[in-house]
Protein backbone atom coordinates (compact mmCIF):
# COMPACT_ATOMS: atom_id res chain seq x y z
CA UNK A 1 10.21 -7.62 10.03
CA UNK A 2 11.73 -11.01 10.42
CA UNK A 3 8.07 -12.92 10.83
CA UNK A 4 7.14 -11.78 7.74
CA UNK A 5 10.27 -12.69 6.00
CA UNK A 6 9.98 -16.15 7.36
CA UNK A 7 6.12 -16.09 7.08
CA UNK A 8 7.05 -14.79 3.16
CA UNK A 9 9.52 -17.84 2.95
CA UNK A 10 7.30 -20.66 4.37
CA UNK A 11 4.01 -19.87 2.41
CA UNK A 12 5.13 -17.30 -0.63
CA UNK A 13 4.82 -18.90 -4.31
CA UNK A 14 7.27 -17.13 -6.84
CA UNK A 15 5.91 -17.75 -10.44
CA UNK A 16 7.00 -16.50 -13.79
CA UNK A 17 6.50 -13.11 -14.19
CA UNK A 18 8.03 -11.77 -11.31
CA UNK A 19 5.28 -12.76 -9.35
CA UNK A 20 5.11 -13.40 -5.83
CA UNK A 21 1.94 -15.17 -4.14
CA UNK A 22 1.16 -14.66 -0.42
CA UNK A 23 -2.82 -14.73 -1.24
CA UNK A 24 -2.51 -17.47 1.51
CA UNK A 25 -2.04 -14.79 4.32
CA UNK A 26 -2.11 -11.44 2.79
CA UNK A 27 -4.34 -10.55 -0.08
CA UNK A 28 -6.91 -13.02 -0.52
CA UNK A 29 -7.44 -14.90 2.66
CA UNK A 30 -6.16 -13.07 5.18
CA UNK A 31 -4.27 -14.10 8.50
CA UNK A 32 -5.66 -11.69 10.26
CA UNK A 33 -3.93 -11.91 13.88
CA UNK A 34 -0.73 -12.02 11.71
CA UNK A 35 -1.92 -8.79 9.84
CA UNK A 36 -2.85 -7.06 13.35
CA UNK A 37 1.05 -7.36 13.88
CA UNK A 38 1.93 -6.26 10.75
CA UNK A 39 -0.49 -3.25 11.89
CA UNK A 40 0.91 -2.59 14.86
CA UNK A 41 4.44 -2.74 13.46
CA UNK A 42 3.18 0.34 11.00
CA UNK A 43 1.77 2.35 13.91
CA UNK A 44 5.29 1.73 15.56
CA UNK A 45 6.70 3.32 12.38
CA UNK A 46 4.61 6.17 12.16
CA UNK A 47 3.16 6.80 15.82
CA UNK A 48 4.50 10.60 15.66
CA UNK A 49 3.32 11.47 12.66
CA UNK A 50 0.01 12.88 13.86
CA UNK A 51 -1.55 10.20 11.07
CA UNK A 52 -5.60 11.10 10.73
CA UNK A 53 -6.63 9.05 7.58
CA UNK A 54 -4.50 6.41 6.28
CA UNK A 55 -5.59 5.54 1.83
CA UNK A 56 -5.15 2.75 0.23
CA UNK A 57 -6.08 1.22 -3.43
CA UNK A 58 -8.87 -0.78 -3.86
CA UNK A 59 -8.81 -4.14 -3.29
CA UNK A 60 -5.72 -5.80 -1.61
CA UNK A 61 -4.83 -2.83 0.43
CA UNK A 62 -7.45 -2.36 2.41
CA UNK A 63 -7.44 -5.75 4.92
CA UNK A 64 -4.05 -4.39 5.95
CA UNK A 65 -4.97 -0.71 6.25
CA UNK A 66 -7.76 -1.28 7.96
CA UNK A 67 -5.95 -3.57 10.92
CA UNK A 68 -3.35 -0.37 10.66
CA UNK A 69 -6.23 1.80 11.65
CA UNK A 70 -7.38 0.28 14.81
CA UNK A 71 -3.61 1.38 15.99
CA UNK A 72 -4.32 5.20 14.56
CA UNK A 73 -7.76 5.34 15.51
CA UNK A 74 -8.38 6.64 12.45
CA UNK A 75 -10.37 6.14 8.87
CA UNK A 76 -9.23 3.92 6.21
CA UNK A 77 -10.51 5.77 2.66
CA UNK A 78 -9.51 3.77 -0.53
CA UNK A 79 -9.24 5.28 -3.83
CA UNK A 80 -11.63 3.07 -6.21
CA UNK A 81 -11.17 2.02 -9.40
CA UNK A 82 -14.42 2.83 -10.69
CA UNK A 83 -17.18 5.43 -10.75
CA UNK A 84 -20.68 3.68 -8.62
CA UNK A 85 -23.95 5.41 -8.85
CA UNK A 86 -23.63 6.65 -5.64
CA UNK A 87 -20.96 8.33 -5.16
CA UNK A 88 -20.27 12.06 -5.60
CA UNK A 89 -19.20 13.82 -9.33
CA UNK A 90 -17.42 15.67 -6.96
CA UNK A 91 -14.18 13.43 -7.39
CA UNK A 92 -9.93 13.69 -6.91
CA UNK A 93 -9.11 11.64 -9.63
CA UNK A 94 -5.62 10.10 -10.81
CA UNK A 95 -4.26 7.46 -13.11
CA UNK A 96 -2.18 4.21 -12.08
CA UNK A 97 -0.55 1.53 -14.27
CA UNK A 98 -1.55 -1.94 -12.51
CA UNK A 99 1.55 -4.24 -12.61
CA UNK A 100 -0.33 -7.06 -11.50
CA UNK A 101 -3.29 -6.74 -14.44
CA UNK A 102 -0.96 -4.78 -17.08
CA UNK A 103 -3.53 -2.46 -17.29
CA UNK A 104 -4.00 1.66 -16.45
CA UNK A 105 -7.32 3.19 -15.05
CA UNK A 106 -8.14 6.13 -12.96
CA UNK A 107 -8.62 5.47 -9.26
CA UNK A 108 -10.76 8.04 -7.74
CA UNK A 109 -11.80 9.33 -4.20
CA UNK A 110 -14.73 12.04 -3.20
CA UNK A 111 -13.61 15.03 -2.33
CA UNK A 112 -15.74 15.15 1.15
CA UNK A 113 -13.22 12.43 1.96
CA UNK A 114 -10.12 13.89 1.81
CA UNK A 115 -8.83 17.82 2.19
CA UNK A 116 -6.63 20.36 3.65
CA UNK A 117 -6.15 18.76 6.76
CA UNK A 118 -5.97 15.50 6.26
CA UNK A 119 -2.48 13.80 7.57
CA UNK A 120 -2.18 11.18 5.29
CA UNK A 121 -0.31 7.46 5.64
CA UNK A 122 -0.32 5.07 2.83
CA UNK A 123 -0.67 1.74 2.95
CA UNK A 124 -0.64 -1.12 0.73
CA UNK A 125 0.19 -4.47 0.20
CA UNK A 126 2.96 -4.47 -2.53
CA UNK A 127 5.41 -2.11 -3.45
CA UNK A 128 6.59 -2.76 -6.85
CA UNK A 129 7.00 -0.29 -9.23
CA UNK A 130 5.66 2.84 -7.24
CA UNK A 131 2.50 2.93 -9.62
CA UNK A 132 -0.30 2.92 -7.05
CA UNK A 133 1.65 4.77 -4.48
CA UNK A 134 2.24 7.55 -6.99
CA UNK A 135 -1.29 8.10 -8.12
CA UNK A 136 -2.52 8.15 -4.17
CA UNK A 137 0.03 11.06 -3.53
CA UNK A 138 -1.32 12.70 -6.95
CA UNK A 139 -4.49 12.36 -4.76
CA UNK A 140 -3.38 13.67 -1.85
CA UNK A 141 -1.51 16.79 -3.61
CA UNK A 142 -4.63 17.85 -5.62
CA UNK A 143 -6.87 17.79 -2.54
CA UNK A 144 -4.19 19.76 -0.16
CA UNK A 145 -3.62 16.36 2.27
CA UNK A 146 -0.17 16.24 3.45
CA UNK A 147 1.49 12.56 2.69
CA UNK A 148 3.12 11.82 6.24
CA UNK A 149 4.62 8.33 4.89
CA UNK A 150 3.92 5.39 2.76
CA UNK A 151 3.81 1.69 3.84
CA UNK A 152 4.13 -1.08 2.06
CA UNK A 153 3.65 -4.91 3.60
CA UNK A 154 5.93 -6.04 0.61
CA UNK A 155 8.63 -3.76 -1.25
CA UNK A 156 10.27 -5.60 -4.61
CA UNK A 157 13.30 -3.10 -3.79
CA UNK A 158 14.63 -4.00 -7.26
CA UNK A 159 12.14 -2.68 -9.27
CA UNK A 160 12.66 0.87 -8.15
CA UNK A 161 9.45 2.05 -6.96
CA UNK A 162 9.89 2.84 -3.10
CA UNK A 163 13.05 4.89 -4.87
CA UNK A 164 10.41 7.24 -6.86
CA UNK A 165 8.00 7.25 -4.11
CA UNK A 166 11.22 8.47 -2.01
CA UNK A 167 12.06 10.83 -4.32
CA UNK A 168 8.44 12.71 -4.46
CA UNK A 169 9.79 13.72 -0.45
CA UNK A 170 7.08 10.64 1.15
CA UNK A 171 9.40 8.68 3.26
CA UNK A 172 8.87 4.55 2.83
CA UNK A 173 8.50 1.97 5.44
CA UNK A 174 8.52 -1.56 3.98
CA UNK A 175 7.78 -4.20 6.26
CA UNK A 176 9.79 -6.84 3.88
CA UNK A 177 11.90 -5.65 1.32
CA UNK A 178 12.81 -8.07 -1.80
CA UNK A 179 16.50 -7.75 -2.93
CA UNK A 180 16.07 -10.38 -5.75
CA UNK A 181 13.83 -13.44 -6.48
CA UNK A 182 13.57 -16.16 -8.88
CA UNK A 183 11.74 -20.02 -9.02
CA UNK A 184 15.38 -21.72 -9.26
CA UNK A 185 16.96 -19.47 -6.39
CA UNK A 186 13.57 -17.92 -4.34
CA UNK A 187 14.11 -14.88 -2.61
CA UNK A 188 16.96 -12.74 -1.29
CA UNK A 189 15.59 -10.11 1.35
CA UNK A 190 17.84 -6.75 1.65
């Protein structure tokens, strides 16, 4: 998607780490006509895939799935990453390895949420390592949903996760995809 490339190149921060910041736009102010395209470009993607829930991780996932869902017409369910009073015992419950924080938790969603037929797109902001992807299909496969695709606003193609998400049979859209990146050089799309 060349706006996002370009909107990637005019207001993305690359800092040591491997890090790339679009919090200007993407995860912690939003542009949120800019995201409406983004979710519009997704439902172009996956319009015949008979898509009834679309999951994402809690927290910077769920602006984008959300402005996905209007195109669906379907429910946005996020997996949390912790346990709240009031919420069922009745939980699906898988581990993920945060890239970002360098740390691993569970992420959990209640099973009245998510079940045998559920048709199931993810979406999330960053595709990096497959981490978060993996543990939503984990999800998904323990309740009986079937994974009809995986989106990501943001794929790091060089640090192989969209490859093991691939390989678990969940085809990957990636709105941008991220060949190579560095301060001195800044970023090579694919």
């Amino acid at each position: 998607m060349e706006l996002l490339e370009n909107k990637i190149r005019n207001e993305g921060r690359i800092y040591s780490g491997d890090v790339l910041k679009v919090d200007s736009f993407l995860n912690h102010q939003m542009d949120v006509d800019f995201l409406c395209r983004v979710g519009e470009e997704f439902h172009r993607l996956f319009a015949d895939c008979d898509v009834n829930k679309i999951l994402t991780i809690e927290a910077s996932g769920i602006g984008v799935a959300c402005l996905t869902a209007q195109f669906f017409h379907c429910p946005v369910l996020f997996a949390k990453k912790s346990k709240s009073s009031n919420i069922s015992d009745k939980l699906w419950v898988s581990k993920v390895h945060s890239y970002t924080h360098n740390t691993d938790h569970n992420v959990i969603v209640s099973k009245s949420y998510l079940g045998p037929g559920d048709r199931v797109l993810i979406i999330d902001d960053f595709l990096a390592k497959g981490s978060a992807m993996l543990a939503l299909i984990d999800l998904c496969e323990a309740a009986g949903a079937t994974v009809v695709g995986a989106g990501a606003v943001i794929e790091k193609v060089y640090q192989g996760g969209g490859e093991l998400v691939s390989r678990r049979g969940v085809r990957v859209e990636s709105l941008a995809r991220i060949a190579s990146m560095n301060e001195v050089e800044g970023i090579r799309f694919c």
